[in-house]
PDB file of N, CA and C in Angstrom:
ATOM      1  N   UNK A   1     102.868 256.261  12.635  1.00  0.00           N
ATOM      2  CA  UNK A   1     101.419 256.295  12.761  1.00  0.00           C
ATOM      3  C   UNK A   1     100.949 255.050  13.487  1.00  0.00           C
ATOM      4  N   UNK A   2     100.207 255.486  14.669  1.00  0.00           N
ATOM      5  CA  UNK A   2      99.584 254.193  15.637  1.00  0.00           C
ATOM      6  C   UNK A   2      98.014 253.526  14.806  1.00  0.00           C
ATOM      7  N   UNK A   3      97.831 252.350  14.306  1.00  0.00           N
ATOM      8  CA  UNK A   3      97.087 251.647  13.452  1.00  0.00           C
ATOM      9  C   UNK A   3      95.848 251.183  15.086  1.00  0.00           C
ATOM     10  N   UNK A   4      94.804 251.152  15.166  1.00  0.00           N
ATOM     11  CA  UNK A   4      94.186 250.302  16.361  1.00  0.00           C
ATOM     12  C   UNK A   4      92.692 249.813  15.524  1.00  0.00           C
ATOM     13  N   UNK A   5      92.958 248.632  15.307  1.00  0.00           N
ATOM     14  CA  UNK A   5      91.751 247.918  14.439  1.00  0.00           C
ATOM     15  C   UNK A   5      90.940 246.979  15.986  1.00  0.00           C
ATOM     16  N   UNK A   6      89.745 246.349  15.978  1.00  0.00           N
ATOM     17  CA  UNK A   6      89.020 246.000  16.519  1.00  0.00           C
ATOM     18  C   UNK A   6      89.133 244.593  16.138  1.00  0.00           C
ATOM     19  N   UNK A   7      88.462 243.648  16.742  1.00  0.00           N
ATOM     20  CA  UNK A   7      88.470 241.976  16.530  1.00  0.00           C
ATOM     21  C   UNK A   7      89.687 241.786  15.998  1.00  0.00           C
ATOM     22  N   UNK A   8      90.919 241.756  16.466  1.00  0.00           N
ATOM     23  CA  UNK A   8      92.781 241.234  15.997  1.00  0.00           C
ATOM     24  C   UNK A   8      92.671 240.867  14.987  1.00  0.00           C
ATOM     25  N   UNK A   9      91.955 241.999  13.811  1.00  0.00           N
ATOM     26  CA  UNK A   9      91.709 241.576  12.732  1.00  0.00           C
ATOM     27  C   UNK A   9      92.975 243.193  12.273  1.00  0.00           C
ATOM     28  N   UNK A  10      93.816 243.342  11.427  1.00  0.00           N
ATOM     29  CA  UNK A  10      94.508 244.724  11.489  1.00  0.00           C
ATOM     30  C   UNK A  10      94.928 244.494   9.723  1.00  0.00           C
ATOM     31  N   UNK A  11      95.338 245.675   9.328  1.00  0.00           N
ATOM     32  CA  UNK A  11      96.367 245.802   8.574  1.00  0.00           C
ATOM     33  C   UNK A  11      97.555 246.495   8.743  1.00  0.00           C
ATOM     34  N   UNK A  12      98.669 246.117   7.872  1.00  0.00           N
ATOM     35  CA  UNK A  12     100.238 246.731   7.960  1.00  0.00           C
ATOM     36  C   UNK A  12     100.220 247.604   8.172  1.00  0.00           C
ATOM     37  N   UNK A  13     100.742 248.398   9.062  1.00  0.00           N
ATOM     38  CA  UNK A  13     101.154 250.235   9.082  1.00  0.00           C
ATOM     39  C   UNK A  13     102.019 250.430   7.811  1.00  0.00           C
ATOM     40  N   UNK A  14     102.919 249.419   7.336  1.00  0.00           N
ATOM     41  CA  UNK A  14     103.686 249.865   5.932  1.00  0.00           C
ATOM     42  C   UNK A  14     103.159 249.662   5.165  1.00  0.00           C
ATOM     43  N   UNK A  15     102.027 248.646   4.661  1.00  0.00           N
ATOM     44  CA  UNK A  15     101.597 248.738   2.985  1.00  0.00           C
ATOM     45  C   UNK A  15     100.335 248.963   3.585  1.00  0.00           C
ATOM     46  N   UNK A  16      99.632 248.636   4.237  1.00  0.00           N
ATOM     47  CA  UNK A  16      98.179 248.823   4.195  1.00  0.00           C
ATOM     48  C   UNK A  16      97.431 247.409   3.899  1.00  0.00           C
ATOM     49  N   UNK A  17      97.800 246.522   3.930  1.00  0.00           N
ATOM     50  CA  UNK A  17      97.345 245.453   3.452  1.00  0.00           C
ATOM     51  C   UNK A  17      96.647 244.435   4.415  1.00  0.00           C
ATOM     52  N   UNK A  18      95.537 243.958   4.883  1.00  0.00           N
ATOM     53  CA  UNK A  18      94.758 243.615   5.683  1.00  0.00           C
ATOM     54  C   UNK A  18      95.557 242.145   5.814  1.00  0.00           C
ATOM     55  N   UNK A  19      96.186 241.587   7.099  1.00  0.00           N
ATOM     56  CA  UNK A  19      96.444 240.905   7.862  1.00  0.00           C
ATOM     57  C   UNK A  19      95.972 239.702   8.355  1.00  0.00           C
ATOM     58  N   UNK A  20      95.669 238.470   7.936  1.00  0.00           N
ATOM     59  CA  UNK A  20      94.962 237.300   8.638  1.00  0.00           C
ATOM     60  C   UNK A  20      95.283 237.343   9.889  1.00  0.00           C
ATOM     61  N   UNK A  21      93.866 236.838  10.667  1.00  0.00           N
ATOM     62  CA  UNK A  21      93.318 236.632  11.795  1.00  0.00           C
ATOM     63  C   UNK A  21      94.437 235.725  12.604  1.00  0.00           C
ATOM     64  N   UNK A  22      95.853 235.592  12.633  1.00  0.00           N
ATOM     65  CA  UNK A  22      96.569 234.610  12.976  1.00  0.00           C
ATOM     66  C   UNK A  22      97.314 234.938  14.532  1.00  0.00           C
ATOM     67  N   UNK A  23      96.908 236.132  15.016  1.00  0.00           N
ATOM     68  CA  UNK A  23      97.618 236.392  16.667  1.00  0.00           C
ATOM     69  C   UNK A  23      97.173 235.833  17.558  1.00  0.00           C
ATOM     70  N   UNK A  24      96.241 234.678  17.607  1.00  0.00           N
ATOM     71  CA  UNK A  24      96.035 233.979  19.162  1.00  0.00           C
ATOM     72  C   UNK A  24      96.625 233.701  19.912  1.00  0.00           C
ATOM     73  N   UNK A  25      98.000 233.650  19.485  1.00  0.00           N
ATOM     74  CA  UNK A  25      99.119 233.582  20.404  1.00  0.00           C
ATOM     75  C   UNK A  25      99.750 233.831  21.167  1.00  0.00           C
ATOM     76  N   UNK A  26      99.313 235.579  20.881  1.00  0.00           N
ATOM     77  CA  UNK A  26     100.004 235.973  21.631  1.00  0.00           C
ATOM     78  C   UNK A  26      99.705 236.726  22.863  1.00  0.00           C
ATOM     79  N   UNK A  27     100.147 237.055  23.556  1.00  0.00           N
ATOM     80  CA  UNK A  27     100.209 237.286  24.825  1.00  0.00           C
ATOM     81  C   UNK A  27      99.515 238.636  24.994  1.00  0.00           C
ATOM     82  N   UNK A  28      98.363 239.041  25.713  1.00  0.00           N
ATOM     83  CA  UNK A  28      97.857 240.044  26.201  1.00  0.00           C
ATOM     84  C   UNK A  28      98.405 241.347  26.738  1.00  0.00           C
ATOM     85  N   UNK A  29      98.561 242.550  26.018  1.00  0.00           N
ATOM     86  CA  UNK A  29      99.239 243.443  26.964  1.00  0.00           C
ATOM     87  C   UNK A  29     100.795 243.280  27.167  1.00  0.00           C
ATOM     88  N   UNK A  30     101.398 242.884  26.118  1.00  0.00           N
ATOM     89  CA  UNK A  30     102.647 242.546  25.412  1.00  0.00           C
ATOM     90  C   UNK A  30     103.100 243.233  24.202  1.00  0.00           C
ATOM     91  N   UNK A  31     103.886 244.277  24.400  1.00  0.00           N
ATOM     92  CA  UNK A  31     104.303 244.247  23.103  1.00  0.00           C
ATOM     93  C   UNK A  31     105.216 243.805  22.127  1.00  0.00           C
ATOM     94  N   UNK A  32     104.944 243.197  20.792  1.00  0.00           N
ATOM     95  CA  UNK A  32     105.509 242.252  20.304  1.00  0.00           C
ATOM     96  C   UNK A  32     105.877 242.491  18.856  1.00  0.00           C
ATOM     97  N   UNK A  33     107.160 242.701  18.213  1.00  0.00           N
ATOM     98  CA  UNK A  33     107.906 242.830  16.959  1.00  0.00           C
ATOM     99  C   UNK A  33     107.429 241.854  16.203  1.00  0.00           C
ATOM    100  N   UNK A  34     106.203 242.384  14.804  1.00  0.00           N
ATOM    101  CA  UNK A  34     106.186 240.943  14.227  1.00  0.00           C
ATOM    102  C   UNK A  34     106.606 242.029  12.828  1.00  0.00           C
ATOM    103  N   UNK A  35     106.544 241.188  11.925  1.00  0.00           N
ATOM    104  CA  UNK A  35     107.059 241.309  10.587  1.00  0.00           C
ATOM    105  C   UNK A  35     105.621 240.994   9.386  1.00  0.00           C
ATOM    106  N   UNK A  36     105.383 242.257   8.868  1.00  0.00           N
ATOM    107  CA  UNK A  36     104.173 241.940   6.874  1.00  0.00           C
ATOM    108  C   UNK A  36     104.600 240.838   6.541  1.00  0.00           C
ATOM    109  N   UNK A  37     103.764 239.520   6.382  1.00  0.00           N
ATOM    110  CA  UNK A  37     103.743 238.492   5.242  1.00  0.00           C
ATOM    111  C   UNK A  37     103.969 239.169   3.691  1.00  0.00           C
ATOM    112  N   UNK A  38     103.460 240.825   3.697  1.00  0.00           N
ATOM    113  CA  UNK A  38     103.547 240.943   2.269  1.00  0.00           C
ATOM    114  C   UNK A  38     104.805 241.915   1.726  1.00  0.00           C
ATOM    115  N   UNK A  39     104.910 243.006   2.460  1.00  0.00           N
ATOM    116  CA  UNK A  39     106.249 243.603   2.432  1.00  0.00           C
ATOM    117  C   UNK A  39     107.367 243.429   3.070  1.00  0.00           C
ATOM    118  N   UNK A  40     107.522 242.874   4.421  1.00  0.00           N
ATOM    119  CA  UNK A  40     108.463 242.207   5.053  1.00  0.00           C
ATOM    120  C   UNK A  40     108.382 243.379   5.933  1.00  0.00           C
ATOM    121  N   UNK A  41     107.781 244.794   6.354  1.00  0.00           N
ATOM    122  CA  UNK A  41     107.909 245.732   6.908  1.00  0.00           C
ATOM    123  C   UNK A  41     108.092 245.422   8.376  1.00  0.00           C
ATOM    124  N   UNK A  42     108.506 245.634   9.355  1.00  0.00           N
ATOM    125  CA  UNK A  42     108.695 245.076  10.882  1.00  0.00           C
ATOM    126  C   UNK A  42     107.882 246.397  11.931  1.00  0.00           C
ATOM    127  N   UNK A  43     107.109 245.723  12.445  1.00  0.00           N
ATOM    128  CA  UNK A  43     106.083 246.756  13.413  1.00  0.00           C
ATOM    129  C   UNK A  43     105.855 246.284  14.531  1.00  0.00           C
ATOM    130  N   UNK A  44     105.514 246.915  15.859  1.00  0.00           N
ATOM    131  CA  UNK A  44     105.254 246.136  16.840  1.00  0.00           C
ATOM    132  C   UNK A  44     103.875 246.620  16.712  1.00  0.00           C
ATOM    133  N   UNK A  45     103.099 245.243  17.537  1.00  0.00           N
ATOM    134  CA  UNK A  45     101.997 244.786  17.476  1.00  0.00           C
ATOM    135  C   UNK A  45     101.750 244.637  19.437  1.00  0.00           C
ATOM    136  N   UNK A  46     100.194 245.150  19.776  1.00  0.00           N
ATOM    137  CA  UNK A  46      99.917 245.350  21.048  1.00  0.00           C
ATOM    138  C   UNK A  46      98.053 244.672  21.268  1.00  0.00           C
ATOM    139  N   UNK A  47      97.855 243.506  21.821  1.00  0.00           N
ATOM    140  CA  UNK A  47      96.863 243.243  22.043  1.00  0.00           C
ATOM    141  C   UNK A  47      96.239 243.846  23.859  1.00  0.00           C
ATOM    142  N   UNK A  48      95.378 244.922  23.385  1.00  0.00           N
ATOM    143  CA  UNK A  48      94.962 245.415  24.700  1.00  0.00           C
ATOM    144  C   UNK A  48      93.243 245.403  24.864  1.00  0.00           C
ATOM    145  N   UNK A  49      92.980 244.943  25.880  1.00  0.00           N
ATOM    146  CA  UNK A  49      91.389 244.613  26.447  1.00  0.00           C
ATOM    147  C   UNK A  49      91.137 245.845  27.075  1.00  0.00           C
ATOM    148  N   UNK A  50      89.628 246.373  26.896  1.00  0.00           N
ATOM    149  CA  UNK A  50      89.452 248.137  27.729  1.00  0.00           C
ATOM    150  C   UNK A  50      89.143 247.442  29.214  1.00  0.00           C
ATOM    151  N   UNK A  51      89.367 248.012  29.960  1.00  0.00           N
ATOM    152  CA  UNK A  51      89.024 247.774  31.644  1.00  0.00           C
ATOM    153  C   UNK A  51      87.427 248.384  31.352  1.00  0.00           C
ATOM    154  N   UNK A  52      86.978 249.185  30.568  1.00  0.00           N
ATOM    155  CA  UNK A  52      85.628 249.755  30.640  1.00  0.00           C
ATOM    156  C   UNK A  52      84.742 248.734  30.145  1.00  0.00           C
ATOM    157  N   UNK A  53      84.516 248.428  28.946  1.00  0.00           N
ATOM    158  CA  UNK A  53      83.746 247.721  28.073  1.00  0.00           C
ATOM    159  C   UNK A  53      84.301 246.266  27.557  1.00  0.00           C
ATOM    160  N   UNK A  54      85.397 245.852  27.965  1.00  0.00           N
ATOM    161  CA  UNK A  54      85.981 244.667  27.877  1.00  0.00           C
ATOM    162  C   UNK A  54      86.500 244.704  26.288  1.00  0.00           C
ATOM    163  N   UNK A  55      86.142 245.045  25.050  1.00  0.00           N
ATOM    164  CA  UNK A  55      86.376 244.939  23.693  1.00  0.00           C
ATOM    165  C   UNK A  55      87.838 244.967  23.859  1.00  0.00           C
ATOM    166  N   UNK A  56      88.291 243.951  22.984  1.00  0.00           N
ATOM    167  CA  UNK A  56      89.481 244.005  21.877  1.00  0.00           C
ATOM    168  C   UNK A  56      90.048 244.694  21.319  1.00  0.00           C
ATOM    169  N   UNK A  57      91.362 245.259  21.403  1.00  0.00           N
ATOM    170  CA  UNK A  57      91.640 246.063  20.087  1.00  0.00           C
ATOM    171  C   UNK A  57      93.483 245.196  19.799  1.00  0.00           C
ATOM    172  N   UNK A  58      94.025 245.533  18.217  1.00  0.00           N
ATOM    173  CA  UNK A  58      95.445 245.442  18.002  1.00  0.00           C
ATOM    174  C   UNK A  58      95.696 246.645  17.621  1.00  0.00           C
ATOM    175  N   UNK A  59      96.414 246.904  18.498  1.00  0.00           N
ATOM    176  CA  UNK A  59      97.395 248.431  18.262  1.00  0.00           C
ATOM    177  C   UNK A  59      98.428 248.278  17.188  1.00  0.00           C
ATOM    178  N   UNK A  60      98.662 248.704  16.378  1.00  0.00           N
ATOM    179  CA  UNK A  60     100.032 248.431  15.364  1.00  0.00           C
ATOM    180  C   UNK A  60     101.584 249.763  15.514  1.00  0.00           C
ATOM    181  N   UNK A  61     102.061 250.037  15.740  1.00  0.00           N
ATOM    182  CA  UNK A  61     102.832 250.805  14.937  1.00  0.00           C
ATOM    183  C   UNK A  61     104.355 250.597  14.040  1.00  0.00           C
ATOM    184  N   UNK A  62     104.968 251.400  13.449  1.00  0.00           N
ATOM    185  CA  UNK A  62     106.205 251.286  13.242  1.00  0.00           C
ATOM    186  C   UNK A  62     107.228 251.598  14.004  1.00  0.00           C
ATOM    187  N   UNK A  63     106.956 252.277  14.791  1.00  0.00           N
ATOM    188  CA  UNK A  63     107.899 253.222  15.220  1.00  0.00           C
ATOM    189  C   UNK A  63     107.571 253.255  16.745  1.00  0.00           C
ATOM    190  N   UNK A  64     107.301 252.202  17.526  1.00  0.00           N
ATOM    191  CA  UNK A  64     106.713 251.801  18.837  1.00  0.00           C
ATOM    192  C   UNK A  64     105.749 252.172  19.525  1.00  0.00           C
ATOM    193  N   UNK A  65     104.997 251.717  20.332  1.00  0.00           N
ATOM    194  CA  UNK A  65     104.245 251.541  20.924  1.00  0.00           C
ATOM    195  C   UNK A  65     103.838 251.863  22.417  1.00  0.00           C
ATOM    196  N   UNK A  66     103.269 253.173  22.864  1.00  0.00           N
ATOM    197  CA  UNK A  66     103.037 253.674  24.298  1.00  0.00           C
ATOM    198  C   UNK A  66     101.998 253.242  24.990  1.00  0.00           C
ATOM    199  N   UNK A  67     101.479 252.328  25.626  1.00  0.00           N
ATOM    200  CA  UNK A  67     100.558 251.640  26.111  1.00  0.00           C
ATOM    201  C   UNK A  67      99.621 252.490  26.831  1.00  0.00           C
ATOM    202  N   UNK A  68     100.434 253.915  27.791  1.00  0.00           N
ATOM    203  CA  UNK A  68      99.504 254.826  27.985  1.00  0.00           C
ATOM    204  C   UNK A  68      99.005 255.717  26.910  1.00  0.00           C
ATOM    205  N   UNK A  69      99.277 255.820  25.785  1.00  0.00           N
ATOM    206  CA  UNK A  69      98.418 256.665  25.167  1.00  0.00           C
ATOM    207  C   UNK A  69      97.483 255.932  24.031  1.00  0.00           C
ATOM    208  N   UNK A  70      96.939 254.813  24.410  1.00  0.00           N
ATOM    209  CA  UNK A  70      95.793 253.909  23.603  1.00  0.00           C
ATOM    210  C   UNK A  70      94.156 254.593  24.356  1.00  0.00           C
ATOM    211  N   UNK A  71      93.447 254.506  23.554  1.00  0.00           N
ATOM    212  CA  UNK A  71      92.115 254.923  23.794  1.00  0.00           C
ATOM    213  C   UNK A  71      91.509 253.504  22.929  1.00  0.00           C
ATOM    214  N   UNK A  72      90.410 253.073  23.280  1.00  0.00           N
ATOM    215  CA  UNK A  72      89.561 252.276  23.139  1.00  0.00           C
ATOM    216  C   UNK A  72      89.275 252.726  22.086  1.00  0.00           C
ATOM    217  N   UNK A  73      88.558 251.899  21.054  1.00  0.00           N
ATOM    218  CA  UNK A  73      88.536 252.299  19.617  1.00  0.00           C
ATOM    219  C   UNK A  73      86.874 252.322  19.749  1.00  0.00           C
ATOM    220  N   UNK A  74      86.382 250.818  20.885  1.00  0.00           N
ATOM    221  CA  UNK A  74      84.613 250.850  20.789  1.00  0.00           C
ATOM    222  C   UNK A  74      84.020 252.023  21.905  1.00  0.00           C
ATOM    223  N   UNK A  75      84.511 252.404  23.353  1.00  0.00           N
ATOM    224  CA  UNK A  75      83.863 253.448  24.141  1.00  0.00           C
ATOM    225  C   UNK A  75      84.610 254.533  24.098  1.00  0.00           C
ATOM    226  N   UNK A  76      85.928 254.612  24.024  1.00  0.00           N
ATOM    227  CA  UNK A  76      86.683 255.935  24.117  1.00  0.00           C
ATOM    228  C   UNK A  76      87.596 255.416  25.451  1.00  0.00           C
ATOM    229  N   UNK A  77      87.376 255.022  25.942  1.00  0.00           N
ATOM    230  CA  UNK A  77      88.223 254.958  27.338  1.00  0.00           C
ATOM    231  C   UNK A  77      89.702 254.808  27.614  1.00  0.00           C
ATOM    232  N   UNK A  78      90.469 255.608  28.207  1.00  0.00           N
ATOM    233  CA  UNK A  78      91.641 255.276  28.692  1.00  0.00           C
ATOM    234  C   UNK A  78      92.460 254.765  29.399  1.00  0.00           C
ATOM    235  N   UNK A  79      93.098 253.519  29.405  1.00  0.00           N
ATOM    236  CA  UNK A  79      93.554 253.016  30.855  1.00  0.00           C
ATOM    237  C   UNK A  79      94.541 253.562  31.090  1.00  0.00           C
ATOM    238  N   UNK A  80      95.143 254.972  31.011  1.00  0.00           N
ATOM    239  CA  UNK A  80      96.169 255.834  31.246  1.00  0.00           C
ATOM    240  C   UNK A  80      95.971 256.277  32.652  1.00  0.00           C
ATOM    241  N   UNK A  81      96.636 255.997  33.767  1.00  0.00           N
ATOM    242  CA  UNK A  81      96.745 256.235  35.262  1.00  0.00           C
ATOM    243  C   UNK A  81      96.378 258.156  34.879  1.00  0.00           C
ATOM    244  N   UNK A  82      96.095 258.379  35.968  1.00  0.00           N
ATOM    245  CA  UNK A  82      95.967 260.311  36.293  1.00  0.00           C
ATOM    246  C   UNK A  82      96.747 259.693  37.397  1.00  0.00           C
ATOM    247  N   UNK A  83      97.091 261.459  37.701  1.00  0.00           N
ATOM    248  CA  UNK A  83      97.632 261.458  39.251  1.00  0.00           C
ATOM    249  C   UNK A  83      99.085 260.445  39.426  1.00  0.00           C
ATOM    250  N   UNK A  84     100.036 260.769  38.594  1.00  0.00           N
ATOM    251  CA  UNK A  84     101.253 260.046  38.725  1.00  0.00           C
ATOM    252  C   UNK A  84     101.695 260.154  40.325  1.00  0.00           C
ATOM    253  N   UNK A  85     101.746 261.421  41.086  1.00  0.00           N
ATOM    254  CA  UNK A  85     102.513 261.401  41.777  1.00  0.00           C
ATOM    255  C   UNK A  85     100.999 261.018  43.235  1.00  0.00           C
ATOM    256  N   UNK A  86     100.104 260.520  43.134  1.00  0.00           N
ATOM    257  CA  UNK A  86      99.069 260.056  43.950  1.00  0.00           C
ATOM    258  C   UNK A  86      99.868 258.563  44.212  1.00  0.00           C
ATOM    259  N   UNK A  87      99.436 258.755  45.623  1.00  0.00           N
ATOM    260  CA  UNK A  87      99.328 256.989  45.631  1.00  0.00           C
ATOM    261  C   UNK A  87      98.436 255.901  45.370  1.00  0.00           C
ATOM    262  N   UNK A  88      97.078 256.467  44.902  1.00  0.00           N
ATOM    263  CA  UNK A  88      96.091 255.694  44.396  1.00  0.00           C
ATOM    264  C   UNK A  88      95.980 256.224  43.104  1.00  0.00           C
ATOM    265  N   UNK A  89      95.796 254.910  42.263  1.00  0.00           N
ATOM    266  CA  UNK A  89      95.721 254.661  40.771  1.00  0.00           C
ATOM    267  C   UNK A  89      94.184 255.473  40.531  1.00  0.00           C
ATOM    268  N   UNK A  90      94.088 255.871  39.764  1.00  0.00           N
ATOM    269  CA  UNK A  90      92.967 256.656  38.939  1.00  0.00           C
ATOM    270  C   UNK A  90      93.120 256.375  37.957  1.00  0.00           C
ATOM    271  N   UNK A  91      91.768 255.726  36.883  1.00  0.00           N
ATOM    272  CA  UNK A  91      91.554 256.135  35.012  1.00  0.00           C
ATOM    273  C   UNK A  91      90.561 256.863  34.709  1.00  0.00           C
ATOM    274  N   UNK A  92      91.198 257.094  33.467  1.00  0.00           N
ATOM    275  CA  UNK A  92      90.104 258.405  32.724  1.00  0.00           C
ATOM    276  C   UNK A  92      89.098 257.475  32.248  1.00  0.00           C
TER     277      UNK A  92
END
């Protein structure tokens, strides 16, 4: 199950347990294996900015992470390319 909370504020995909504010670190548009302070559960974690509305989101899952299939949690928007086989980039 893909978790996408707003302000890199999240909780665990394994216990549910709300997460301190502690990812400034990390790298934008990266995805990154961190580990629950409370269950020890291991999830990767995805900080992505909308190209539409600029907002924040942390993507969580267990079981990895597809960067094209994130939707904006504040407008809806997708930065998922259309038109794979185009030579100009298109978003939904």
């Amino acid at each position: 199950m893909t978790n996408v909370s707003s302000e890199l504020g999240f909780v665990c995909p394994g216990c549910g347990i709300p997460m301190e504010d502690g990812w400034e670190v990390l790298a934008e548009g990266e995805v990154h294996r961190l580990t629950c302070q409370f269950c020890r559960a291991q999830f990767d974690g995805l900080i992505v900015e909308c190209e539409a509305c600029g907002s924040d989101d942390f993507v969580t899952n267990v079981s990895g992470i597809d960067p094209e299939t994130i939707t904006c949690s504040a407008c809806g928007h997708s930065n998922r390319p259309r038109g794979a086989n185009d030579d100009e980039e298109s978003y939904l």
